[in-house]
PDB file of N, CA and C in Angstrom:
ATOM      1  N   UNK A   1       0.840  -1.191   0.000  1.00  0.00           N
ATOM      2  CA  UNK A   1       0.000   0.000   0.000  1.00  0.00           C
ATOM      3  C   UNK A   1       0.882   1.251   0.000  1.00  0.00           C
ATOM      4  N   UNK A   2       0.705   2.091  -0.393  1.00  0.00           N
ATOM      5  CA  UNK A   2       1.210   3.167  -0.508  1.00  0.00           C
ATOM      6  C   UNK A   2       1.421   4.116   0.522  1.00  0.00           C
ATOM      7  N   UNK A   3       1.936   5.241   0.993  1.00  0.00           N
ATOM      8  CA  UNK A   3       1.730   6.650   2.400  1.00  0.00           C
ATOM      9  C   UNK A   3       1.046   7.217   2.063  1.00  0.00           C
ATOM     10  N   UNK A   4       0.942   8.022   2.806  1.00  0.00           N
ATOM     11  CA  UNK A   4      -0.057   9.356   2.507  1.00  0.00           C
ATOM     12  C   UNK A   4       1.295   9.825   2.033  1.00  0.00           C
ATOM     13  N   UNK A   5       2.365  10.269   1.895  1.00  0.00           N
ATOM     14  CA  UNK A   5       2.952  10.667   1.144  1.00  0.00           C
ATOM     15  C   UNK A   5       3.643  10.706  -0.371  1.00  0.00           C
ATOM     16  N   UNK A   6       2.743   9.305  -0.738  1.00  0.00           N
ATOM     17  CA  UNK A   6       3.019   8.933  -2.264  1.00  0.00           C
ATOM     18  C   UNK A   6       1.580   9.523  -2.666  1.00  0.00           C
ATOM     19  N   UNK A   7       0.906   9.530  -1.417  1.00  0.00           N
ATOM     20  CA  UNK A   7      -0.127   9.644  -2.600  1.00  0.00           C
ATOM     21  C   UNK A   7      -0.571  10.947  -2.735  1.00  0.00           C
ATOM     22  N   UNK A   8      -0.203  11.975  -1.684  1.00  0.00           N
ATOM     23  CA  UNK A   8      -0.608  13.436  -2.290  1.00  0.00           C
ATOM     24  C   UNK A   8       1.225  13.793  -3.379  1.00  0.00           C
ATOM     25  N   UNK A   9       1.695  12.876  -3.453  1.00  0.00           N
ATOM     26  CA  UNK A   9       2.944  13.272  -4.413  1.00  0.00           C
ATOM     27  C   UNK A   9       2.146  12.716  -5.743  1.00  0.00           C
ATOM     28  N   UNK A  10       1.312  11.814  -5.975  1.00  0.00           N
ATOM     29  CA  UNK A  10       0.575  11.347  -7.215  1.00  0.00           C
ATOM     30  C   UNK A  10      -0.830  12.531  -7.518  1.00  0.00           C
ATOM     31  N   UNK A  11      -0.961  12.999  -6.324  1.00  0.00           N
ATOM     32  CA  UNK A  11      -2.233  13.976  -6.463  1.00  0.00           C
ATOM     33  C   UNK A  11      -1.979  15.330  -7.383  1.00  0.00           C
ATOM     34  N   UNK A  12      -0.452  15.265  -6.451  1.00  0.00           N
ATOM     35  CA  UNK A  12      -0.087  16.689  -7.405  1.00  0.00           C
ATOM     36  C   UNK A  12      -0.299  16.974  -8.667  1.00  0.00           C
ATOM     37  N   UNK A  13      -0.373  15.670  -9.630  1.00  0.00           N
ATOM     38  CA  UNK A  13      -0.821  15.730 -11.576  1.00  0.00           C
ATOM     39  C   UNK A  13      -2.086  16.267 -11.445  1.00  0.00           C
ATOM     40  N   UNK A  14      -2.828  16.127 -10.463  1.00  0.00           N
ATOM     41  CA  UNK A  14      -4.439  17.143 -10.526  1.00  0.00           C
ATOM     42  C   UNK A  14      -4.243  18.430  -9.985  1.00  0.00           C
ATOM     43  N   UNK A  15      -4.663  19.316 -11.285  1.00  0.00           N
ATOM     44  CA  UNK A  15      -5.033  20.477 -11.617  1.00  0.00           C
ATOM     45  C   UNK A  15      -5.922  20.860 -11.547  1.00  0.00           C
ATOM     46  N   UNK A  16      -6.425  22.418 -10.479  1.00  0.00           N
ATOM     47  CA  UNK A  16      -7.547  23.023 -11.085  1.00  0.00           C
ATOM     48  C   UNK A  16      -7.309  23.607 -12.430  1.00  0.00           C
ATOM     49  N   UNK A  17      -7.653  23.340 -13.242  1.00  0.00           N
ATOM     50  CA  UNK A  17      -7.897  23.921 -14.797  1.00  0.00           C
ATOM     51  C   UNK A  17      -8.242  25.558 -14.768  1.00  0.00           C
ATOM     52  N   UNK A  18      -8.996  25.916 -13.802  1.00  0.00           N
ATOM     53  CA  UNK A  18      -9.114  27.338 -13.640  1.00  0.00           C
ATOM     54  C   UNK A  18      -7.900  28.485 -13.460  1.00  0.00           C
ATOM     55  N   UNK A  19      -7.470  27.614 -12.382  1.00  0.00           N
ATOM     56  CA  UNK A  19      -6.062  28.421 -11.564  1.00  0.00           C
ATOM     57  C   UNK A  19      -5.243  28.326 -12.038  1.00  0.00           C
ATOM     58  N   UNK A  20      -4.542  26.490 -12.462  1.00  0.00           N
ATOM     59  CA  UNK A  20      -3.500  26.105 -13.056  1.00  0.00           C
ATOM     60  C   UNK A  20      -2.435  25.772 -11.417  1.00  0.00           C
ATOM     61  N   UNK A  21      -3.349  25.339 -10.425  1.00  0.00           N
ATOM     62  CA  UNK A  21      -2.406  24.980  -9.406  1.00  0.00           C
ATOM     63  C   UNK A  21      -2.854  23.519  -8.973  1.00  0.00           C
ATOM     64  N   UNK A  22      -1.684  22.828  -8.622  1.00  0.00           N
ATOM     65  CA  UNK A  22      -2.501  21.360  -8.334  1.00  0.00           C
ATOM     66  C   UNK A  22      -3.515  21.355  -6.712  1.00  0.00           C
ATOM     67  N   UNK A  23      -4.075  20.263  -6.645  1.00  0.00           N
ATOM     68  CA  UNK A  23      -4.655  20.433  -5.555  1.00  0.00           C
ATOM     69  C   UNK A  23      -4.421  20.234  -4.370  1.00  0.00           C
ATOM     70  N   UNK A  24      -3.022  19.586  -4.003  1.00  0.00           N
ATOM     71  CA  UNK A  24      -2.718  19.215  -3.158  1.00  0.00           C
ATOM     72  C   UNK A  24      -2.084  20.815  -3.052  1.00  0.00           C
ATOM     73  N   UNK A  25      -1.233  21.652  -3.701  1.00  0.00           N
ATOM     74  CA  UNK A  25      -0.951  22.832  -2.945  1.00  0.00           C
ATOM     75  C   UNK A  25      -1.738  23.835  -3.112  1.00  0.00           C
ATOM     76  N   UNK A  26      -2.920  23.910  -3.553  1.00  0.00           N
ATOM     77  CA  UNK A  26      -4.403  24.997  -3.262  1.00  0.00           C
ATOM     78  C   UNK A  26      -4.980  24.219  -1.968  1.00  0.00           C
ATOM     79  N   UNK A  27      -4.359  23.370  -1.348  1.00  0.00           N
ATOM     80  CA  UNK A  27      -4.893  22.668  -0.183  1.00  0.00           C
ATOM     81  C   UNK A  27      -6.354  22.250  -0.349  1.00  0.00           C
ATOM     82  N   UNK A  28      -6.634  21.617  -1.401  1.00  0.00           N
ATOM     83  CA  UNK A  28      -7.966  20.927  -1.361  1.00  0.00           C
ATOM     84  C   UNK A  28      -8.146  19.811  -1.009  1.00  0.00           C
ATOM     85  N   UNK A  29      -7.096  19.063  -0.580  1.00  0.00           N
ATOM     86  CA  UNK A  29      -6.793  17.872   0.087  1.00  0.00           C
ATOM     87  C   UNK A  29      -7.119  17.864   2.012  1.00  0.00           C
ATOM     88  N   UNK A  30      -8.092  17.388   2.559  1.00  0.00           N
ATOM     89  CA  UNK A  30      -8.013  17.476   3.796  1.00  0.00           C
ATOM     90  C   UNK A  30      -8.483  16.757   4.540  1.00  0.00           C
ATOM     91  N   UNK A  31      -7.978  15.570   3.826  1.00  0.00           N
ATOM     92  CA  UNK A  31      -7.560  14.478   4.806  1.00  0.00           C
ATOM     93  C   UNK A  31      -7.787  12.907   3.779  1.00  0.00           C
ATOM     94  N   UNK A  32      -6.875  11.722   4.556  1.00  0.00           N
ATOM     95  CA  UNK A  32      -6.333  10.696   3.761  1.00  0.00           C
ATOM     96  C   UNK A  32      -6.604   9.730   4.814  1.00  0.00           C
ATOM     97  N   UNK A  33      -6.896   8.559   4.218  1.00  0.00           N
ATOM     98  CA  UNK A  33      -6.894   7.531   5.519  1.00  0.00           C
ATOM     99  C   UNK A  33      -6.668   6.315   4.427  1.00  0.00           C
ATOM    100  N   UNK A  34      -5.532   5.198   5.410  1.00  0.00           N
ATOM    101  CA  UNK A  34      -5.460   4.305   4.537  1.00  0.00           C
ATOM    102  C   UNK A  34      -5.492   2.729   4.884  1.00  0.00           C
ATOM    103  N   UNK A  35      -5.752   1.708   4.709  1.00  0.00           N
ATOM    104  CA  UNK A  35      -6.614   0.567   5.162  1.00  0.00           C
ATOM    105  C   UNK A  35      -5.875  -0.277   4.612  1.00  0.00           C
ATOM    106  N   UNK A  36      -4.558  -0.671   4.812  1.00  0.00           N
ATOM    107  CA  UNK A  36      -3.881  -1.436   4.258  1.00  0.00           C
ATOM    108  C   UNK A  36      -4.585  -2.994   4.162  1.00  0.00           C
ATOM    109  N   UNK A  37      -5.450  -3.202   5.195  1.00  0.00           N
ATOM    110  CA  UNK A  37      -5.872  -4.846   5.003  1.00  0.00           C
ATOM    111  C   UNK A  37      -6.552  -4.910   3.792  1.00  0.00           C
ATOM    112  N   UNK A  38      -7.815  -3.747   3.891  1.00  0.00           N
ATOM    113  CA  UNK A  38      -8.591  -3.988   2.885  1.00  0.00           C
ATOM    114  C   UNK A  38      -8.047  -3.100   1.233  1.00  0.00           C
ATOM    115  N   UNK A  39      -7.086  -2.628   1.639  1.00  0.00           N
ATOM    116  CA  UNK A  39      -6.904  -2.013   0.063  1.00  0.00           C
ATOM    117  C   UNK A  39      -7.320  -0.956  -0.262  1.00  0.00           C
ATOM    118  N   UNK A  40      -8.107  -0.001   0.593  1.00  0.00           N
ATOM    119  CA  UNK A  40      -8.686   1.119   0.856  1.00  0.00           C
ATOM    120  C   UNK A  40      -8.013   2.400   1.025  1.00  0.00           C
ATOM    121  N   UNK A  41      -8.517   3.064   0.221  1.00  0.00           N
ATOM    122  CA  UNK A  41      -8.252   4.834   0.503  1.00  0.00           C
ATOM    123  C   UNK A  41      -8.784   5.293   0.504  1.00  0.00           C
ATOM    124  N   UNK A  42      -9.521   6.474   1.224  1.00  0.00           N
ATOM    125  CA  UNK A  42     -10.675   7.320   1.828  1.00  0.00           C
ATOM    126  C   UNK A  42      -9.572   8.748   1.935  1.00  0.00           C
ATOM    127  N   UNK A  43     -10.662   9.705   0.861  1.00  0.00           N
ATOM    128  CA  UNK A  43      -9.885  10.936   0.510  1.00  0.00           C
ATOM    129  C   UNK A  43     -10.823  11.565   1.275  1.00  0.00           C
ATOM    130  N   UNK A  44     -10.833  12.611   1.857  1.00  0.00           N
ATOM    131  CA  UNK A  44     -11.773  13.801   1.943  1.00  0.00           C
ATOM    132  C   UNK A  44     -10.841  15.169   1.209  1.00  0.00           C
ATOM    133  N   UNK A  45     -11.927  15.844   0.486  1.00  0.00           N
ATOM    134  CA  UNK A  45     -11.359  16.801  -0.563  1.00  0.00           C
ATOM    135  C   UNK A  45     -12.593  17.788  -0.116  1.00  0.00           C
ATOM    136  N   UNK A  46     -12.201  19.094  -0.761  1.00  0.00           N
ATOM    137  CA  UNK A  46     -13.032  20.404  -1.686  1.00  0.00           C
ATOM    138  C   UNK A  46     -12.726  21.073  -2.265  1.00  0.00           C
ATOM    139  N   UNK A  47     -13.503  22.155  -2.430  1.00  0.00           N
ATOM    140  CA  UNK A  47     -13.178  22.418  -4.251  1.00  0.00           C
ATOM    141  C   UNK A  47     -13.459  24.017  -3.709  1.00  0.00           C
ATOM    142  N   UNK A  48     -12.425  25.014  -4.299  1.00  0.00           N
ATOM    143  CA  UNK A  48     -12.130  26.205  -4.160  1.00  0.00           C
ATOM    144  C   UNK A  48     -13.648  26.934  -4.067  1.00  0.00           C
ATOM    145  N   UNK A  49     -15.094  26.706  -4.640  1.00  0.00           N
ATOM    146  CA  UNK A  49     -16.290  26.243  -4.756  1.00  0.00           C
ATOM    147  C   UNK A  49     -17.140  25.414  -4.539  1.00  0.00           C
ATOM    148  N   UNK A  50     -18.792  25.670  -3.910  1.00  0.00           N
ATOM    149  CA  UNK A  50     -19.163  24.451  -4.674  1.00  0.00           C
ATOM    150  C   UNK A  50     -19.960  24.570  -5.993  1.00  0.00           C
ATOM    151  N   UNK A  51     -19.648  25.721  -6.528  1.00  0.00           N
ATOM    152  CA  UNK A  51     -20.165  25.777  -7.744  1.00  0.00           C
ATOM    153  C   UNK A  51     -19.450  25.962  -8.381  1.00  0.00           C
ATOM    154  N   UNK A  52     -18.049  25.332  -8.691  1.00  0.00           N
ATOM    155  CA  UNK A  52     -16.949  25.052  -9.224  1.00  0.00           C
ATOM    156  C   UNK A  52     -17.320  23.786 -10.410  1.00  0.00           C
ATOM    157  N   UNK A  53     -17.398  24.247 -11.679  1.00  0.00           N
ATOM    158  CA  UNK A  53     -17.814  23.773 -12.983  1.00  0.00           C
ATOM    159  C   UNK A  53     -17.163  22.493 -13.351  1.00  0.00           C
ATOM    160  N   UNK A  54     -15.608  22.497 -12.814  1.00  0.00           N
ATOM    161  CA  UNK A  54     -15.280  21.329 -13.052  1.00  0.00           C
ATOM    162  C   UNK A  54     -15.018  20.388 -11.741  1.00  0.00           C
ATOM    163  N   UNK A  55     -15.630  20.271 -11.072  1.00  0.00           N
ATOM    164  CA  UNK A  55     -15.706  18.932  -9.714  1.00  0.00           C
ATOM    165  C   UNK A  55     -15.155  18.033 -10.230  1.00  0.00           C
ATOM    166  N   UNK A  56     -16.547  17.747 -11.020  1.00  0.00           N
ATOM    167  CA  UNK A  56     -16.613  16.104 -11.062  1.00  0.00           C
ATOM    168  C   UNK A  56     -15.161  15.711 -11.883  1.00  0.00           C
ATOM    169  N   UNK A  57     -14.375  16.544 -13.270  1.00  0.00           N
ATOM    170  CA  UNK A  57     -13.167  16.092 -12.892  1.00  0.00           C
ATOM    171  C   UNK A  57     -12.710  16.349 -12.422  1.00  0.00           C
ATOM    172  N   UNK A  58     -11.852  16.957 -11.279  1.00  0.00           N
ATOM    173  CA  UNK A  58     -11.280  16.866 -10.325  1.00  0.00           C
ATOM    174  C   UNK A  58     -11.201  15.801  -9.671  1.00  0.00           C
ATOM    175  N   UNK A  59     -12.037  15.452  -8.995  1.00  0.00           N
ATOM    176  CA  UNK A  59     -12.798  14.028  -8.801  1.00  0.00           C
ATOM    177  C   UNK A  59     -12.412  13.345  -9.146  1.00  0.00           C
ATOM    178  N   UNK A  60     -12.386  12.890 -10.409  1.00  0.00           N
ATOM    179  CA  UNK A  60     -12.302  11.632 -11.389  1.00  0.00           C
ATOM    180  C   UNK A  60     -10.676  11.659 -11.183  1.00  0.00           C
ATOM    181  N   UNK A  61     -10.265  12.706 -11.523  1.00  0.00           N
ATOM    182  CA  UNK A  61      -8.419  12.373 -11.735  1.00  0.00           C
ATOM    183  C   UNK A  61      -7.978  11.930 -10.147  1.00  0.00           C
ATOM    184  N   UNK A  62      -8.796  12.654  -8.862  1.00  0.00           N
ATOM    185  CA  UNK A  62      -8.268  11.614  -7.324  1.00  0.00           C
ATOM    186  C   UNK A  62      -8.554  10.831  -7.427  1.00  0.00           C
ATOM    187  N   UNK A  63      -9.827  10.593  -8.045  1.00  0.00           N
ATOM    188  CA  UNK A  63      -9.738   8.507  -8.372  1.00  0.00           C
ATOM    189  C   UNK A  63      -9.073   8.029  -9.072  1.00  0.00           C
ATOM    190  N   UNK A  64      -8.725   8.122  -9.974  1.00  0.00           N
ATOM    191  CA  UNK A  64      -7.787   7.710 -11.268  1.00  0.00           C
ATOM    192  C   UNK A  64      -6.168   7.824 -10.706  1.00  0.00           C
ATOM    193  N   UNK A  65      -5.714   8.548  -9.958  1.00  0.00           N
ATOM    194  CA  UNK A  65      -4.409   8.936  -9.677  1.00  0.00           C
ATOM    195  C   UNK A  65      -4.178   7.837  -8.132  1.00  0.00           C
ATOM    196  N   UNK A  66      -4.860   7.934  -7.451  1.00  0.00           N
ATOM    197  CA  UNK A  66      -5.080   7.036  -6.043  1.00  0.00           C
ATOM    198  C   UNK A  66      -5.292   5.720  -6.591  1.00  0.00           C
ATOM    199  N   UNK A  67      -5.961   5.274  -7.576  1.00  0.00           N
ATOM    200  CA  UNK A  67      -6.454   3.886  -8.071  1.00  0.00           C
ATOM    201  C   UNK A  67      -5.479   3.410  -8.891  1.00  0.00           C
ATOM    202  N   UNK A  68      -4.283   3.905  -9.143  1.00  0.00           N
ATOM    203  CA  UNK A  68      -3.209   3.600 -10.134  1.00  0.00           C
ATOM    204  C   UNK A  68      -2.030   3.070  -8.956  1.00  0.00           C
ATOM    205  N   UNK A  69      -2.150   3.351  -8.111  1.00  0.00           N
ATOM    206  CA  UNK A  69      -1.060   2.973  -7.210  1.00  0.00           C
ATOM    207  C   UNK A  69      -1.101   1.950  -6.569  1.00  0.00           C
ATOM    208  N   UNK A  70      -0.192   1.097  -6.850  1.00  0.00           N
ATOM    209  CA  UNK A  70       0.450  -0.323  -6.217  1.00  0.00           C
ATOM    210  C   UNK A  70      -0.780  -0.730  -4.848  1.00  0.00           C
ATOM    211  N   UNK A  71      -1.249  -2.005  -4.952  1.00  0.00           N
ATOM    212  CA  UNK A  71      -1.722  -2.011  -3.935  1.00  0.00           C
ATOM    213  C   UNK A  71      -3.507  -1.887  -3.067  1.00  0.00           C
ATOM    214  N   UNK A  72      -3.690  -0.556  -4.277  1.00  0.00           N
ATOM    215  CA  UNK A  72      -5.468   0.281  -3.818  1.00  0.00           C
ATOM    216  C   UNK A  72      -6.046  -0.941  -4.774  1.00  0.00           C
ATOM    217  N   UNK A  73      -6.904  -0.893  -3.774  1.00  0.00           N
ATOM    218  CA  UNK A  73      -8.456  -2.251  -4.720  1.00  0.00           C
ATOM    219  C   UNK A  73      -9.481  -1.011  -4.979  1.00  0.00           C
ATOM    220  N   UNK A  74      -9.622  -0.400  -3.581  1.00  0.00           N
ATOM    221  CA  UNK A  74     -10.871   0.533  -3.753  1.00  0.00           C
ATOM    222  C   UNK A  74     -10.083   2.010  -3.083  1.00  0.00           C
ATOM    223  N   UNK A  75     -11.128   3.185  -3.546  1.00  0.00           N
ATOM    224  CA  UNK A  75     -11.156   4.496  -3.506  1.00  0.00           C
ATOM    225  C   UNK A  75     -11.861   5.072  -3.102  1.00  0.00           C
ATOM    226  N   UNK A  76     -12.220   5.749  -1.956  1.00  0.00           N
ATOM    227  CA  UNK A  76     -13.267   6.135  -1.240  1.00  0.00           C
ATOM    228  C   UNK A  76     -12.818   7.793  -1.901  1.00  0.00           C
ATOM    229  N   UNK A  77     -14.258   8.616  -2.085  1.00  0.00           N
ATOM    230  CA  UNK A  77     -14.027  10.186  -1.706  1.00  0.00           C
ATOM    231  C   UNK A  77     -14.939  10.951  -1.693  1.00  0.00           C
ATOM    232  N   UNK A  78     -14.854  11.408  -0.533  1.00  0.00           N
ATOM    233  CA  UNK A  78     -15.599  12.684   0.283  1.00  0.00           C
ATOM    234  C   UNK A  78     -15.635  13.874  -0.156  1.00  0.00           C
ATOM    235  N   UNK A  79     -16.622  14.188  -0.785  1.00  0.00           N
ATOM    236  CA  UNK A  79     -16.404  16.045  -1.069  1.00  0.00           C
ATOM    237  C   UNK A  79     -17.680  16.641   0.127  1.00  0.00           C
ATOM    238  N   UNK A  80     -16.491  18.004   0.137  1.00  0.00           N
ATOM    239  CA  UNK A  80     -17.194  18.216   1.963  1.00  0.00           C
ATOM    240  C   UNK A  80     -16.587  20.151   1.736  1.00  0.00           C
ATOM    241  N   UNK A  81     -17.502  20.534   2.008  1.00  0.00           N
ATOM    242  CA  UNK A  81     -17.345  22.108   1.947  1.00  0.00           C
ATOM    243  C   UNK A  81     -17.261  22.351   3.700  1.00  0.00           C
ATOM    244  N   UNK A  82     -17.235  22.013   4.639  1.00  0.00           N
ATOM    245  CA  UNK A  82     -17.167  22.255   5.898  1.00  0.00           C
ATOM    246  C   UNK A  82     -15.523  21.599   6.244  1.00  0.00           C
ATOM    247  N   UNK A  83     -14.829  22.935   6.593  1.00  0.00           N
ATOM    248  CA  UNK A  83     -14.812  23.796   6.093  1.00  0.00           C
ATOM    249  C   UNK A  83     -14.764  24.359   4.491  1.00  0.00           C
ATOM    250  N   UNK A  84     -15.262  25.549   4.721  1.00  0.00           N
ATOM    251  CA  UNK A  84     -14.879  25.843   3.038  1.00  0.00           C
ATOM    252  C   UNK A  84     -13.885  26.039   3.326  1.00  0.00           C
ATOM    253  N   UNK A  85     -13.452  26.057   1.661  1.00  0.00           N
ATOM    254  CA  UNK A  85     -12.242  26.084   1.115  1.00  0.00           C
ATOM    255  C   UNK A  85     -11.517  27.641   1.168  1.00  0.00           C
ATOM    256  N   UNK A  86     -10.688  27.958   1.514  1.00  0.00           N
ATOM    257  CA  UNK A  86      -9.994  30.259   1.719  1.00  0.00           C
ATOM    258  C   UNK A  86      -8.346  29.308   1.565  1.00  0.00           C
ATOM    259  N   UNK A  87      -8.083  30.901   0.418  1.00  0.00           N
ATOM    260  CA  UNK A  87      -6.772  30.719   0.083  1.00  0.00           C
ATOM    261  C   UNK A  87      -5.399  29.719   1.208  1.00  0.00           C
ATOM    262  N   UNK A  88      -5.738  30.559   2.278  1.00  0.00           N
ATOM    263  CA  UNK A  88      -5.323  30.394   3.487  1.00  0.00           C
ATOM    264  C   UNK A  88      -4.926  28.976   3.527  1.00  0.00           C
ATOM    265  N   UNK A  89      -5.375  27.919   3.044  1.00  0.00           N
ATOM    266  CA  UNK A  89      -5.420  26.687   3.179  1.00  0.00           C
ATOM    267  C   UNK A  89      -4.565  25.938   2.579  1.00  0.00           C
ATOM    268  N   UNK A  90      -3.742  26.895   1.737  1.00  0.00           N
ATOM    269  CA  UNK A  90      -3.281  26.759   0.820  1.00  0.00           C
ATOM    270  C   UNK A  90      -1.692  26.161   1.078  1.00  0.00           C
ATOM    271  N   UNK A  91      -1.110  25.391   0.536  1.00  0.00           N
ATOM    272  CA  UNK A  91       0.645  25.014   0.864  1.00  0.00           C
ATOM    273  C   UNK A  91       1.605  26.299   0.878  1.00  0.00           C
ATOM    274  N   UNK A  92       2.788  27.107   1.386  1.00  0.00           N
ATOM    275  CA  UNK A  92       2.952  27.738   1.198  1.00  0.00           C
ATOM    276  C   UNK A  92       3.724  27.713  -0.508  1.00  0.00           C
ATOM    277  N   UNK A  93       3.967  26.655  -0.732  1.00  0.00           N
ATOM    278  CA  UNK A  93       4.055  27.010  -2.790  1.00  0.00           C
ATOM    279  C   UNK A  93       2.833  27.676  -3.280  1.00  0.00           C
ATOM    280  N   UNK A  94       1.927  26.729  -2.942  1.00  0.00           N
ATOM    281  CA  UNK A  94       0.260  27.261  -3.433  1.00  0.00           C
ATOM    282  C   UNK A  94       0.337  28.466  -3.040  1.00  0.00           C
ATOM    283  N   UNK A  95       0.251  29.221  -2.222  1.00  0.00           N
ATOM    284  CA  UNK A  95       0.091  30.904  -1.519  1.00  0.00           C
ATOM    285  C   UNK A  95       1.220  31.591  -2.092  1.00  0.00           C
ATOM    286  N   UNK A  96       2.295  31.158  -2.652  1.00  0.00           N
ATOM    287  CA  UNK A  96       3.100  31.753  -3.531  1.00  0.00           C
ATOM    288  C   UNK A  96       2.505  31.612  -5.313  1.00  0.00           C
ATOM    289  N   UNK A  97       1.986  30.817  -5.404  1.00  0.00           N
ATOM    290  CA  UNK A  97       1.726  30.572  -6.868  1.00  0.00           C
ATOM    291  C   UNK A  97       0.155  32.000  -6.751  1.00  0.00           C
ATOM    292  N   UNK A  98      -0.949  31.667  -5.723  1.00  0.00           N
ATOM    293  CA  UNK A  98      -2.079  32.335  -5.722  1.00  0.00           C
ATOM    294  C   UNK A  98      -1.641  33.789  -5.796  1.00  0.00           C
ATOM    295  N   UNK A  99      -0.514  34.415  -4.635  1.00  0.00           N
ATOM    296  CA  UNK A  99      -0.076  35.798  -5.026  1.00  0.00           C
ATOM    297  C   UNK A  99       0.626  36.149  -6.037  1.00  0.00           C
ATOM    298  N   UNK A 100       0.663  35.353  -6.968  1.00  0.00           N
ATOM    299  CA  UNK A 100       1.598  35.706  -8.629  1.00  0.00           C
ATOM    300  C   UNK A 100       0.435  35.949  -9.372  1.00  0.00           C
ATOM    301  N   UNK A 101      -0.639  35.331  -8.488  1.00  0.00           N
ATOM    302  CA  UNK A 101      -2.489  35.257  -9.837  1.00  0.00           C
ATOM    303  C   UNK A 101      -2.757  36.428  -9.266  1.00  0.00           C
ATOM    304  N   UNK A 102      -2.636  37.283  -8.261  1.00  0.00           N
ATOM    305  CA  UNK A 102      -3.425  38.310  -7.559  1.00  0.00           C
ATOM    306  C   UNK A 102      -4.384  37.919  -6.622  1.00  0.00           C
ATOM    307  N   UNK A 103      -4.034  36.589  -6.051  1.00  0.00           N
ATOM    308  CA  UNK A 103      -5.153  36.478  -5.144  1.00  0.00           C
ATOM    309  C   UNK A 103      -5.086  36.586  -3.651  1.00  0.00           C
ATOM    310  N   UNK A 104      -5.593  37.391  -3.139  1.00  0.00           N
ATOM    311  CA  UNK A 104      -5.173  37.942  -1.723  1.00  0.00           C
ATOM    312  C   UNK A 104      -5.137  36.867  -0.379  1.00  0.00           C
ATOM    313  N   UNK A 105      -4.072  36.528  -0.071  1.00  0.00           N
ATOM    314  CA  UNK A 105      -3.705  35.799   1.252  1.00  0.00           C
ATOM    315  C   UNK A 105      -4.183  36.419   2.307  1.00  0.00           C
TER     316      UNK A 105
END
């Protein structure tokens, strides 16, 4: 089975398409749990929105990117606006990439 550290290093290929930042450093990642008996990964995520146009891929690529790695049978994921999502949340790369877009920390 994989860490939580391979796997927000595999997360990083997901992009918001809007921003152009991955999601693990816009901090939309918040929280990982992993079940080595059963093969299990349980993401909880959100989305800079929830009326953010592209979710569902977003979505699709944490399944697709988590489900490619050595080990996962199944893929659990949580989309959860509590808390919402504020820059703030952000990795400090992400909060460096957001103040190059103009977006206020």
């Amino acid at each position: 089975m994989p860490t939580q550290e391979q796997i927000l290093e595999v997360l990083k290929d997901c992009y918001d398409p809007e921003i152009g930042i991955n999601i693990v450093d816009l901090g939309l990642i918040y929280g990982i749990e992993i079940d080595p008996e059963a093969g299990k990964v349980k993401t909880v995520m959100t989305l800079t929105t929830p009326f953010c146009p592209l979710g569902e891929e977003l979505m699709d690529c944490v399944r697709t990117r988590i489900g490619s790695l050595e080990g996962v049978k199944e893929v659990e994921l949580e989309l959860t606006f509590d808390p919402p999502w504020e820059p703030s949340k952000a990795t400090e790369d992400g909060k460096t990439l957001l103040r190059i877009l103009g977006v206020p920390i």
